[in-house]
PDB file of N, CA and C in Angstrom:
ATOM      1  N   UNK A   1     -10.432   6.597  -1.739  1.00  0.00           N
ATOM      2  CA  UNK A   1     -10.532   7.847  -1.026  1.00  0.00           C
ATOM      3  C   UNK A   1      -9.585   8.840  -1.696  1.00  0.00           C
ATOM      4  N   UNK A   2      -9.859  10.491  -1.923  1.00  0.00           N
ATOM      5  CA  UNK A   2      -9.258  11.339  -2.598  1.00  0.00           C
ATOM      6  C   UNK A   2      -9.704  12.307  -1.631  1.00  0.00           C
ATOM      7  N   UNK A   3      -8.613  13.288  -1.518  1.00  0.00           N
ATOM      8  CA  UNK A   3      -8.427  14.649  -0.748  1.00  0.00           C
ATOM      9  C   UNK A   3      -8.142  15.623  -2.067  1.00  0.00           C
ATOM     10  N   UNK A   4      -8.447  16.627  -1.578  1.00  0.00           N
ATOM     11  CA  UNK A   4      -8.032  17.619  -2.778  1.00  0.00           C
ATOM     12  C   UNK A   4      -6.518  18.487  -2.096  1.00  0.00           C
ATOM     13  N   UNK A   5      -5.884  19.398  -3.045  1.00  0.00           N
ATOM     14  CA  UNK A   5      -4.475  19.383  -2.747  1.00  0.00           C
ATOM     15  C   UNK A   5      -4.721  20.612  -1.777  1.00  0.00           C
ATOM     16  N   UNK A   6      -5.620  21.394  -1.128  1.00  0.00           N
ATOM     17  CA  UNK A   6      -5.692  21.973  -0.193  1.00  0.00           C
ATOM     18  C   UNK A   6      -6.026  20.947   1.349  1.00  0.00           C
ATOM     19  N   UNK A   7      -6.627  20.404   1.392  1.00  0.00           N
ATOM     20  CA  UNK A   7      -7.005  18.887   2.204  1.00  0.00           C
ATOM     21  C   UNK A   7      -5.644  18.660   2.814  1.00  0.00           C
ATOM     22  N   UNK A   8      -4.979  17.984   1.651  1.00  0.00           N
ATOM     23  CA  UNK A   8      -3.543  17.116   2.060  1.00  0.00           C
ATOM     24  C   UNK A   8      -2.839  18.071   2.608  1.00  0.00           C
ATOM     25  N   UNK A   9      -2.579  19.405   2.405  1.00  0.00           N
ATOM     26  CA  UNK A   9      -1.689  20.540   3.005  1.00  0.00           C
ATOM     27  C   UNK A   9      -2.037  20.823   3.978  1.00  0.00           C
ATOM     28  N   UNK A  10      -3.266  20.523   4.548  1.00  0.00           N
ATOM     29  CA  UNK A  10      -3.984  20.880   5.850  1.00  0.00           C
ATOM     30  C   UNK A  10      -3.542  19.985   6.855  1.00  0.00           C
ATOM     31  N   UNK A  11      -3.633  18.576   5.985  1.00  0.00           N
ATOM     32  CA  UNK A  11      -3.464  17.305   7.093  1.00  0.00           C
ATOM     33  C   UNK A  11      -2.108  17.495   7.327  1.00  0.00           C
ATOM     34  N   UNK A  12      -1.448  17.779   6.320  1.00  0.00           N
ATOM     35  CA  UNK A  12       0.552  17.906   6.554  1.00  0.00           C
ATOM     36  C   UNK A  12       0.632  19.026   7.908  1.00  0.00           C
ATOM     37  N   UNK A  13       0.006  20.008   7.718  1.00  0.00           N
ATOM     38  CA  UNK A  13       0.190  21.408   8.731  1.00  0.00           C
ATOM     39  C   UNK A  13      -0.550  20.674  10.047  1.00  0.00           C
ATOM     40  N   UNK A  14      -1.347  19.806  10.239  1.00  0.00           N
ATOM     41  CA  UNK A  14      -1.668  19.755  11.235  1.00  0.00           C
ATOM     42  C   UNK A  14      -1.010  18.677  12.191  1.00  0.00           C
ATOM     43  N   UNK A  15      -0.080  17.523  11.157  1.00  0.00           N
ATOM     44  CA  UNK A  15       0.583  16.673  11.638  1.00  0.00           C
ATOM     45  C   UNK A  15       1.836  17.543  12.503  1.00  0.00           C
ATOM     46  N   UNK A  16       2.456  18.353  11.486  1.00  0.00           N
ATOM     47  CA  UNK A  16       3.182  19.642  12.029  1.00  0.00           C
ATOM     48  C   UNK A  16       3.048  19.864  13.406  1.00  0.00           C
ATOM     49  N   UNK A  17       1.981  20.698  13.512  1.00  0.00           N
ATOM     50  CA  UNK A  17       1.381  21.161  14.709  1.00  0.00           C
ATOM     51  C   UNK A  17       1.827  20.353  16.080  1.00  0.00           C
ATOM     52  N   UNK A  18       1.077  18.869  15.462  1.00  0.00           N
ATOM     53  CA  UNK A  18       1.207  17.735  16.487  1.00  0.00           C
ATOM     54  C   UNK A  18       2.671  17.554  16.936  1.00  0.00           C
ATOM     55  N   UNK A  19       3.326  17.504  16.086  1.00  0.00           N
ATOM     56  CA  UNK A  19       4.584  17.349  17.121  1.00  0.00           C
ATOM     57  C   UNK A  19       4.897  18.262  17.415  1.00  0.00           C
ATOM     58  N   UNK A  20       5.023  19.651  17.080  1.00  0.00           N
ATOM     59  CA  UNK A  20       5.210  20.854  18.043  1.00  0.00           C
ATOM     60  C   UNK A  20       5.162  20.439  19.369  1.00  0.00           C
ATOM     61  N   UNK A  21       3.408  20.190  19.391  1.00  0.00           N
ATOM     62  CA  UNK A  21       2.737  19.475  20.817  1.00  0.00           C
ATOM     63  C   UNK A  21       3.333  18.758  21.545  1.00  0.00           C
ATOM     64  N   UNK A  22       3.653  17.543  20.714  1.00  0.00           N
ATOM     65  CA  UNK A  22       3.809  16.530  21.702  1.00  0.00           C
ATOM     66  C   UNK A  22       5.337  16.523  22.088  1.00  0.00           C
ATOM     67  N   UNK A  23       6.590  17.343  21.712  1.00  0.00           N
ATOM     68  CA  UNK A  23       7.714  17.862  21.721  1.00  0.00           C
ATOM     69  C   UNK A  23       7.395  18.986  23.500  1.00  0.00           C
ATOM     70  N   UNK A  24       6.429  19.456  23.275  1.00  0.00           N
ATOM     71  CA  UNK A  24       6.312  20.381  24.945  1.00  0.00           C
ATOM     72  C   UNK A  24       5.794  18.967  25.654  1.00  0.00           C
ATOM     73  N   UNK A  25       5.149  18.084  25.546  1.00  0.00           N
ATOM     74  CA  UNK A  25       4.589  17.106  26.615  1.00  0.00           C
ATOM     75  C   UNK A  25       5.179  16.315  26.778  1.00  0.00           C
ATOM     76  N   UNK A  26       6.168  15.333  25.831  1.00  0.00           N
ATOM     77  CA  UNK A  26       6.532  14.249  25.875  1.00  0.00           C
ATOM     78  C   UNK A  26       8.151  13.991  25.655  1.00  0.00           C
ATOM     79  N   UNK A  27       8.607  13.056  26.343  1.00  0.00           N
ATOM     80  CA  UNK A  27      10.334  12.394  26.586  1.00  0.00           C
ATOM     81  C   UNK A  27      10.920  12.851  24.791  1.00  0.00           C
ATOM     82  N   UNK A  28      11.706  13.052  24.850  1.00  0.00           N
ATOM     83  CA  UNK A  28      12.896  13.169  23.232  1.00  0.00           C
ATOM     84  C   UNK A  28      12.704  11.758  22.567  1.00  0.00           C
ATOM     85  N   UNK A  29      12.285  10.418  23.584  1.00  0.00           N
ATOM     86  CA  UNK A  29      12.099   9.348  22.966  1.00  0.00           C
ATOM     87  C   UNK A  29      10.692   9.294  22.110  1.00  0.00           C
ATOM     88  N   UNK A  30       9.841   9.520  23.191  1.00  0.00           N
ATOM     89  CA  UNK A  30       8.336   9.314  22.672  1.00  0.00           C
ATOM     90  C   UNK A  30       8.292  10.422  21.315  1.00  0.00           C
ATOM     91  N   UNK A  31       8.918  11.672  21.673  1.00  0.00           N
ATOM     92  CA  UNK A  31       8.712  12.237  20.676  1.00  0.00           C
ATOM     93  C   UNK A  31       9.080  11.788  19.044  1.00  0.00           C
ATOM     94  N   UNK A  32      10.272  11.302  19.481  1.00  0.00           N
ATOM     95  CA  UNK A  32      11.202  10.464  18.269  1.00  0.00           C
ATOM     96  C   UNK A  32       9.978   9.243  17.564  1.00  0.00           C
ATOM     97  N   UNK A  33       9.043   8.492  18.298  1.00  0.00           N
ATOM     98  CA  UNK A  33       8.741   7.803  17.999  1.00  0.00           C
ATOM     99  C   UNK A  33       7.365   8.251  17.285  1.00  0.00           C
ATOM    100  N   UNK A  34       6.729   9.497  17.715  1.00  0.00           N
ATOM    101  CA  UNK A  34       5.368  10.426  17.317  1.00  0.00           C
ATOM    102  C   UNK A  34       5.989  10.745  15.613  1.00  0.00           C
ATOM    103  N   UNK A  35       7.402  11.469  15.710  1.00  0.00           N
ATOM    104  CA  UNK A  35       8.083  11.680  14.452  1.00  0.00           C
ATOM    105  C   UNK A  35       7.869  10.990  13.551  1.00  0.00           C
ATOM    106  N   UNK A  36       8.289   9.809  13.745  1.00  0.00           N
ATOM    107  CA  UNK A  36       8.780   8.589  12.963  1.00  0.00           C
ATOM    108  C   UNK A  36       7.004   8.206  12.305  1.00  0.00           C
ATOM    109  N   UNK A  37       6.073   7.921  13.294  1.00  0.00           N
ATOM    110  CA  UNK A  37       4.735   7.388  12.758  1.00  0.00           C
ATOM    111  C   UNK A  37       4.177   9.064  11.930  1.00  0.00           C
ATOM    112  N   UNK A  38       4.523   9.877  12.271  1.00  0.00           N
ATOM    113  CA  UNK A  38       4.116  10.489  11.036  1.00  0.00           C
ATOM    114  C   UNK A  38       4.813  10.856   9.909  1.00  0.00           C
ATOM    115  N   UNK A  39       5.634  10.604   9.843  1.00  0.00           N
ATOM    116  CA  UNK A  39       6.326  10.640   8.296  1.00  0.00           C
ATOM    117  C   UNK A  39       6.133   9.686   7.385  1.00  0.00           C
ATOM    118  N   UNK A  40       5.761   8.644   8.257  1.00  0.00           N
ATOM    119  CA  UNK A  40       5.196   7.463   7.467  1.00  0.00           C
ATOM    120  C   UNK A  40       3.516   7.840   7.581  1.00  0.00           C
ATOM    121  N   UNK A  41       2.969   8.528   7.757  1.00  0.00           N
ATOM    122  CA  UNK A  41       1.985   9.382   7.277  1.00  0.00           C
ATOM    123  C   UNK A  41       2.052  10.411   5.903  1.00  0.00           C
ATOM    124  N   UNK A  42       2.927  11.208   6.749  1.00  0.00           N
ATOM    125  CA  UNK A  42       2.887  11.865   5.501  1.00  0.00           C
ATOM    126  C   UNK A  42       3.325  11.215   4.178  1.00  0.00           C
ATOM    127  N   UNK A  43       4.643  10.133   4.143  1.00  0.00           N
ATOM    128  CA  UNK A  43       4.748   9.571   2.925  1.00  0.00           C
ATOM    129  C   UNK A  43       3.051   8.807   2.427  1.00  0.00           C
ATOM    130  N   UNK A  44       2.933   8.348   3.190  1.00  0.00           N
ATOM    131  CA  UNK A  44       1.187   7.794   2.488  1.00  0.00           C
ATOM    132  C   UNK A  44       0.500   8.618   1.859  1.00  0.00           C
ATOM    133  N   UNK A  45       0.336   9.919   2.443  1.00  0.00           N
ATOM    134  CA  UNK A  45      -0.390  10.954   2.083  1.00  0.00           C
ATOM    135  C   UNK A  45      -0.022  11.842   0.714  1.00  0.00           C
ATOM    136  N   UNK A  46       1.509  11.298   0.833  1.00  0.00           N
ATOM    137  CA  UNK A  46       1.263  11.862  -0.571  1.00  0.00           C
ATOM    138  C   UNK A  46       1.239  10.974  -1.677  1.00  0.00           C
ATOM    139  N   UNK A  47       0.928   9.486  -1.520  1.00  0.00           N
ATOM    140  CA  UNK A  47       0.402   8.484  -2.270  1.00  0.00           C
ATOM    141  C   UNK A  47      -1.119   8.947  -2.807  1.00  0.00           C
ATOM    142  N   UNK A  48      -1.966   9.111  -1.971  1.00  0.00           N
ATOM    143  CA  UNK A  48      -3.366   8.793  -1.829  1.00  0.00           C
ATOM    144  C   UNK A  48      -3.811  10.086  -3.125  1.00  0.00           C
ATOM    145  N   UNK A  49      -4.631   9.514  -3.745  1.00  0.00           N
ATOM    146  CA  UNK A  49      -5.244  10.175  -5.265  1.00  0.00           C
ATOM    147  C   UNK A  49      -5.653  11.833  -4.931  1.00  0.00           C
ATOM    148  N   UNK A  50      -5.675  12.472  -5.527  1.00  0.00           N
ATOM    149  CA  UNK A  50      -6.094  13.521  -5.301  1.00  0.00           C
ATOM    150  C   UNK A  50      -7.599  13.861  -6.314  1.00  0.00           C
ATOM    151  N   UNK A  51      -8.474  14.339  -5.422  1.00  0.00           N
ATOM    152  CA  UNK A  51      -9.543  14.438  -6.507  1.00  0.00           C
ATOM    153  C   UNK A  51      -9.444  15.133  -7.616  1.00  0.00           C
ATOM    154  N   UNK A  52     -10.021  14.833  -9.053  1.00  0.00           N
ATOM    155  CA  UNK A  52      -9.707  14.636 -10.450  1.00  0.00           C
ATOM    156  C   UNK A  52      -8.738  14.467 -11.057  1.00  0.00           C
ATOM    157  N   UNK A  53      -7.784  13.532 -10.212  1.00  0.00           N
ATOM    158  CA  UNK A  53      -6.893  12.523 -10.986  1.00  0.00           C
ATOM    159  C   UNK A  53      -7.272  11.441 -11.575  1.00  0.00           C
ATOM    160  N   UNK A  54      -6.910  11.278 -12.232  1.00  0.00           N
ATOM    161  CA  UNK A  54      -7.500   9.489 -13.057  1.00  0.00           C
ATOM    162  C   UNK A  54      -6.486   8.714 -13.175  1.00  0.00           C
ATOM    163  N   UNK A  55      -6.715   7.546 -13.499  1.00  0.00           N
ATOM    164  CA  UNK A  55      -5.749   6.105 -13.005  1.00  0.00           C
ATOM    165  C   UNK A  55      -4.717   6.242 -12.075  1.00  0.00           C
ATOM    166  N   UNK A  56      -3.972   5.547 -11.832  1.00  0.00           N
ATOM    167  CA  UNK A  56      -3.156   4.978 -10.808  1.00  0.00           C
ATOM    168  C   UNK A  56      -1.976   5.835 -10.314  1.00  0.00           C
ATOM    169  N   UNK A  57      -2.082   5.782  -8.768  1.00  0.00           N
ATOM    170  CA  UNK A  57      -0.862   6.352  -8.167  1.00  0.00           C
ATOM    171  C   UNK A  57       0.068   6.018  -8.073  1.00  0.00           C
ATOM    172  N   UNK A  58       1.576   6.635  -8.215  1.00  0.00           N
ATOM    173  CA  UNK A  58       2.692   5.832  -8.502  1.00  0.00           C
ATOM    174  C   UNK A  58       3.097   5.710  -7.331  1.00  0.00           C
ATOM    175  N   UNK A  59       3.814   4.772  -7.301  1.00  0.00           N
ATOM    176  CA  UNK A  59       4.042   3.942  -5.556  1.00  0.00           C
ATOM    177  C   UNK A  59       4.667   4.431  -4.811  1.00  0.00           C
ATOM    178  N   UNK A  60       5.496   4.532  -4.254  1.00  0.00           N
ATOM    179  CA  UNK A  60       6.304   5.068  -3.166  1.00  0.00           C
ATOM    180  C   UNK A  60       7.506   4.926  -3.362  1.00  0.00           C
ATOM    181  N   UNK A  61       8.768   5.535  -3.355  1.00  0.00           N
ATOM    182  CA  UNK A  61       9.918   4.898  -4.333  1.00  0.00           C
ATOM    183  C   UNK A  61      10.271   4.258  -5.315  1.00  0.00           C
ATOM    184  N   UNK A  62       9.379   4.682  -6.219  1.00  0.00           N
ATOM    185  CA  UNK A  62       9.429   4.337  -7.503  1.00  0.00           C
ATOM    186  C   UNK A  62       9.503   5.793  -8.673  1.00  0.00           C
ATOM    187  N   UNK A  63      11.063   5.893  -9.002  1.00  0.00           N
ATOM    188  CA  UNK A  63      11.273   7.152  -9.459  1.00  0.00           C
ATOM    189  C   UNK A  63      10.447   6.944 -10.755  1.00  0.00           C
ATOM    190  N   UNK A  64      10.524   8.422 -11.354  1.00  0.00           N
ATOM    191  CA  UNK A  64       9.043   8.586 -12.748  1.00  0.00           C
ATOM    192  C   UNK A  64       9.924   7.778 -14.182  1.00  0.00           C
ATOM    193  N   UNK A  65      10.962   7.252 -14.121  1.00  0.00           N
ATOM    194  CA  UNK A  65      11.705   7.013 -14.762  1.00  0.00           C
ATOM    195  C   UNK A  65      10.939   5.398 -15.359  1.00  0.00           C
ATOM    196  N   UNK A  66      10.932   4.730 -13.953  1.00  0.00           N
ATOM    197  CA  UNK A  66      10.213   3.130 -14.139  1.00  0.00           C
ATOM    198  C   UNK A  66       8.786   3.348 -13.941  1.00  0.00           C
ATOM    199  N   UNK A  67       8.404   4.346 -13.261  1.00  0.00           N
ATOM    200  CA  UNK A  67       6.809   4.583 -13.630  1.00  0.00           C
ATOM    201  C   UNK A  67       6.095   4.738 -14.886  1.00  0.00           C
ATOM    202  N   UNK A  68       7.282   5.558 -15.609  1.00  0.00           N
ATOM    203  CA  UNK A  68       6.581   5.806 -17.060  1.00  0.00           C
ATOM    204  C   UNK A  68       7.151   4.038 -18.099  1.00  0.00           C
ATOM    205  N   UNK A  69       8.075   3.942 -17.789  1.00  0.00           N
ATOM    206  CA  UNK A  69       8.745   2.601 -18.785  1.00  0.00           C
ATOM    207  C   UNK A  69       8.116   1.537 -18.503  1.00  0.00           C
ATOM    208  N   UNK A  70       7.517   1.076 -16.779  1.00  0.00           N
ATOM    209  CA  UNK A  70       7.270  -0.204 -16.527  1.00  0.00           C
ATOM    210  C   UNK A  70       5.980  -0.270 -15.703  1.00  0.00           C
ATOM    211  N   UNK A  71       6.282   0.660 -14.580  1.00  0.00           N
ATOM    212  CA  UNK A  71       4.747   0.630 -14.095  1.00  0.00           C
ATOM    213  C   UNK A  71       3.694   0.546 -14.532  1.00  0.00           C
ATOM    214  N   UNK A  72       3.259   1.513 -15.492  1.00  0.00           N
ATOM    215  CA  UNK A  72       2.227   2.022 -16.441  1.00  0.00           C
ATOM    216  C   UNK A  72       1.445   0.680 -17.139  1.00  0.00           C
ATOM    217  N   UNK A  73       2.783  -0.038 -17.929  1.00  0.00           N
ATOM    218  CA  UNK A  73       2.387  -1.284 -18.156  1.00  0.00           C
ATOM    219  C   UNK A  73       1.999  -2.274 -17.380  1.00  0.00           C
ATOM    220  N   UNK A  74       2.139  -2.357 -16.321  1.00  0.00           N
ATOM    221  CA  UNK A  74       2.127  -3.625 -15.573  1.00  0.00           C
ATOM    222  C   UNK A  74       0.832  -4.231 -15.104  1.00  0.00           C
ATOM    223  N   UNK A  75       0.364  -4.875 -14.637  1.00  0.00           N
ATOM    224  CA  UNK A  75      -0.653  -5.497 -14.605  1.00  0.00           C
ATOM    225  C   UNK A  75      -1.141  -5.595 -13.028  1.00  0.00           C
ATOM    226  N   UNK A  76      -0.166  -5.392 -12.449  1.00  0.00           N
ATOM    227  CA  UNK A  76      -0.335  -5.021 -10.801  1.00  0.00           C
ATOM    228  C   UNK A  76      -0.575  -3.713 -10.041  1.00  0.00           C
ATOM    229  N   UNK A  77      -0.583  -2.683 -10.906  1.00  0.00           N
ATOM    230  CA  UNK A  77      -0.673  -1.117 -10.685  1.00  0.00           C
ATOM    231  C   UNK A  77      -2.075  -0.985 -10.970  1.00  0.00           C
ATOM    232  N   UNK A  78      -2.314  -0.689  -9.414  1.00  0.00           N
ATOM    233  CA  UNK A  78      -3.967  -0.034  -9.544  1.00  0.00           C
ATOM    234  C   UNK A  78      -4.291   1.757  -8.860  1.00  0.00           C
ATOM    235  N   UNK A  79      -5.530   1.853  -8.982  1.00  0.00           N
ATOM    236  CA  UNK A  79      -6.001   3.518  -8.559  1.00  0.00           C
ATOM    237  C   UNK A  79      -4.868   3.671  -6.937  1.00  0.00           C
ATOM    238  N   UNK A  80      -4.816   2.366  -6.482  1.00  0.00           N
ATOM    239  CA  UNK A  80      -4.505   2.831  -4.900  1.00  0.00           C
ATOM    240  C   UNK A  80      -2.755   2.748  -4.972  1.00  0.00           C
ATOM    241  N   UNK A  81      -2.093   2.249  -6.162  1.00  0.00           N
ATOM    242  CA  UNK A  81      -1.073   2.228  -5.936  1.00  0.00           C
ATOM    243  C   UNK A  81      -0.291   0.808  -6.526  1.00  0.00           C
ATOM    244  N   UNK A  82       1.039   0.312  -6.275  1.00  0.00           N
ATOM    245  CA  UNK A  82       1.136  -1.028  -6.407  1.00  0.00           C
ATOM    246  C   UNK A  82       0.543  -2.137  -5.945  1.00  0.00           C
ATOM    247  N   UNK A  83       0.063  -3.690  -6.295  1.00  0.00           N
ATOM    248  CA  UNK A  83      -0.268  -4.530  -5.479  1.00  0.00           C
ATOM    249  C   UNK A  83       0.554  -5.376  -5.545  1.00  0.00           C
ATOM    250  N   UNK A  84       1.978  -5.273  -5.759  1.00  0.00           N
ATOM    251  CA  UNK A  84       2.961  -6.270  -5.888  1.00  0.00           C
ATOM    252  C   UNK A  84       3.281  -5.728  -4.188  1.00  0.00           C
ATOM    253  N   UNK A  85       3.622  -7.388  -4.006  1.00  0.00           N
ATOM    254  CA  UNK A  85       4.100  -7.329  -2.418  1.00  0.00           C
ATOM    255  C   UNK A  85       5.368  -7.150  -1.978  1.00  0.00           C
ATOM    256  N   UNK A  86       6.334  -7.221  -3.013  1.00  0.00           N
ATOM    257  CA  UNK A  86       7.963  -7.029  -3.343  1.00  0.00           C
ATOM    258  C   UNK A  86       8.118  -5.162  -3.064  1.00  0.00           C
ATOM    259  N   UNK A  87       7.527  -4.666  -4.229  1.00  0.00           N
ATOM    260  CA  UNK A  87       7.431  -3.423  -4.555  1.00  0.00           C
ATOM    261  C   UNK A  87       6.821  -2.591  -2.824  1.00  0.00           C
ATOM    262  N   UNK A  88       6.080  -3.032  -2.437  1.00  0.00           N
ATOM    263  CA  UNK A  88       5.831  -2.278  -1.517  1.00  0.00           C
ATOM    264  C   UNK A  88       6.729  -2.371   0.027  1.00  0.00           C
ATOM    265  N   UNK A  89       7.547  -3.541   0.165  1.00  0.00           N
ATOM    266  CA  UNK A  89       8.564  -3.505   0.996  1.00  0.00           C
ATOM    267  C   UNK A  89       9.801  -2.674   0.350  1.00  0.00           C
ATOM    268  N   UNK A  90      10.000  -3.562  -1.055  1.00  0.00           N
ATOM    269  CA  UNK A  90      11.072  -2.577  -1.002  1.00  0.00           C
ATOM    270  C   UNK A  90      10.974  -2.077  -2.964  1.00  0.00           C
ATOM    271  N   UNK A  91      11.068  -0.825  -2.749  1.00  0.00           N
ATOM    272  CA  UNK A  91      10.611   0.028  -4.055  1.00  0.00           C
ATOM    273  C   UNK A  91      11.366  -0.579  -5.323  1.00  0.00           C
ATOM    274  N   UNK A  92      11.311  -0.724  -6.083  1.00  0.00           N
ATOM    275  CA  UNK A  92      12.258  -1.102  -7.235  1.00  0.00           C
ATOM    276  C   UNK A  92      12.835  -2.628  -7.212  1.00  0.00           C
ATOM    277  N   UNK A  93      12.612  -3.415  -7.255  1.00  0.00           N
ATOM    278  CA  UNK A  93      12.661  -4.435  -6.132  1.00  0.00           C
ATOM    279  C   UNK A  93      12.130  -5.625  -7.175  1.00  0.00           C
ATOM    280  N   UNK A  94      11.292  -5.028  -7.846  1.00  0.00           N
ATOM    281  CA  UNK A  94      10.411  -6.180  -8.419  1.00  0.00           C
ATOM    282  C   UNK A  94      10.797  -6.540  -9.462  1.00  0.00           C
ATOM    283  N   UNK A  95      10.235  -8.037 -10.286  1.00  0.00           N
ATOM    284  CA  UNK A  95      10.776  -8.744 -11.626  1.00  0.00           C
ATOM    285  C   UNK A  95      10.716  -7.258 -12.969  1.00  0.00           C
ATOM    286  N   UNK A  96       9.521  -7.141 -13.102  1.00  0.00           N
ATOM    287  CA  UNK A  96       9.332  -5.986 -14.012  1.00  0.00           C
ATOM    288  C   UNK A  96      10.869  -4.718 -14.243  1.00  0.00           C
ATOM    289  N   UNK A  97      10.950  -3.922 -13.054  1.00  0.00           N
ATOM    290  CA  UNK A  97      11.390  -3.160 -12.898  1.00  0.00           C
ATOM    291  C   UNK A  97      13.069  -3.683 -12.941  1.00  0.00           C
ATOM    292  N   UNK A  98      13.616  -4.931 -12.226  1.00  0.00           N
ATOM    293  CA  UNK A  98      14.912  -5.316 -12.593  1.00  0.00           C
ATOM    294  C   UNK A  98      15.014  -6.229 -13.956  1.00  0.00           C
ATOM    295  N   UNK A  99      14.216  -6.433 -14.918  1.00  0.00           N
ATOM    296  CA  UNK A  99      14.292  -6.779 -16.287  1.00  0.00           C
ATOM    297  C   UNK A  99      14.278  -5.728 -16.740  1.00  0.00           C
ATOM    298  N   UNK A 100      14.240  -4.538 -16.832  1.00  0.00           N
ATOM    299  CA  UNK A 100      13.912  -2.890 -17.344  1.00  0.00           C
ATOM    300  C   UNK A 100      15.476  -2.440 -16.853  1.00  0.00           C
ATOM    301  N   UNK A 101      15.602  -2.709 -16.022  1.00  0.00           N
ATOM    302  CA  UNK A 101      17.263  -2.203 -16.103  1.00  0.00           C
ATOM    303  C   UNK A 101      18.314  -3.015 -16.402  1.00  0.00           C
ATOM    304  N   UNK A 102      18.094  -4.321 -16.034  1.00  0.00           N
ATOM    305  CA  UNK A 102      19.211  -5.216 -16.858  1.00  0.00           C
ATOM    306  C   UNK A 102      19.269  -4.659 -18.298  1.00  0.00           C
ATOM    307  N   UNK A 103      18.058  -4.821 -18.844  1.00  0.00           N
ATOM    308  CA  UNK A 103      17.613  -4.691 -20.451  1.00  0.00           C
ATOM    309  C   UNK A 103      18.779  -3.234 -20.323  1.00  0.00           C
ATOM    310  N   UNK A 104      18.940  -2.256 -19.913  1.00  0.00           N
ATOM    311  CA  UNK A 104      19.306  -1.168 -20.187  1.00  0.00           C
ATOM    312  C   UNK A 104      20.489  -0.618 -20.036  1.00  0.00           C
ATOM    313  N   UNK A 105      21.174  -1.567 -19.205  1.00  0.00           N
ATOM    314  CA  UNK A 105      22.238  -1.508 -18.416  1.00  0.00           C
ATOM    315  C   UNK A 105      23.466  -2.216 -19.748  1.00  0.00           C
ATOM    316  N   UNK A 106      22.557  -3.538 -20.413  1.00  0.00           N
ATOM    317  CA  UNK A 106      22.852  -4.249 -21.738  1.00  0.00           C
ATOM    318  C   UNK A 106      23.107  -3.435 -22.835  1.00  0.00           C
ATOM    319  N   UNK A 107      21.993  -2.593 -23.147  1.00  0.00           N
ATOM    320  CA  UNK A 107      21.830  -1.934 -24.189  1.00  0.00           C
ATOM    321  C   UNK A 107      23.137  -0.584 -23.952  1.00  0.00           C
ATOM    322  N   UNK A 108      23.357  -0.420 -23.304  1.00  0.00           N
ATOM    323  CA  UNK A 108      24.420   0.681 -23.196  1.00  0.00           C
ATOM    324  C   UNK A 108      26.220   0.439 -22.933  1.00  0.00           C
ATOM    325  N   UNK A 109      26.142  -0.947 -23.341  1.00  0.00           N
ATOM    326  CA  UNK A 109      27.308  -1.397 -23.427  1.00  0.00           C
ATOM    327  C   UNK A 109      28.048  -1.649 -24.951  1.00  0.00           C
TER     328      UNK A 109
END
């Protein structure tokens, strides 16, 4: 699935909106908790491909630094994103990406 970059700005403004909303209807808690499930929206959203992009989206905390050195290469990076199960709990995390900085961390000594 691909949105185009007017799309995604729409869905962001309207998530917006929503808590405006639900900030006049609902407890400081519930609201806290409306917050929270959409930011973890919006971080998704700005995962998800945008139409006429080609190959793979870079994951979610994964600065462009190991995207370009290690991701790119890797064999687990697809159109939707990472499919390493490490990487998607916790960003940077994975064998690839901590052999890429040992290696570098070495080399600069």
């Amino acid at each position: 699935m691909a949105f185009s970059p007017d799309e995604k700005q729409m869905i962001k403004e309207a998530l917006s909106l929503y808590v405006q909303l639900a900030s006049q209807q609902y407890s400081p808690q519930q609201v806290e908790g409306v917050a929270k499930i959409i930011r973890g929206i919006v971080t998704k959203l700005d995962t998800v491909q945008v139409d006429g992009e080609e190959g793979a989206v870079k994951p979610a905390g994964i600065s462009d630094e190991w995207y370009e050195a290690v991701c790119i290469a890797c064999e687990k990076l697809s159109s939707s994103g990472c499919a390493d199960s490490i990487t998607s709990k916790f960003p940077g995390k994975c064998d690839p990406i901590l052999k890429y900085e040992r290696t570098k961390m070495l080399a600069s000594r």
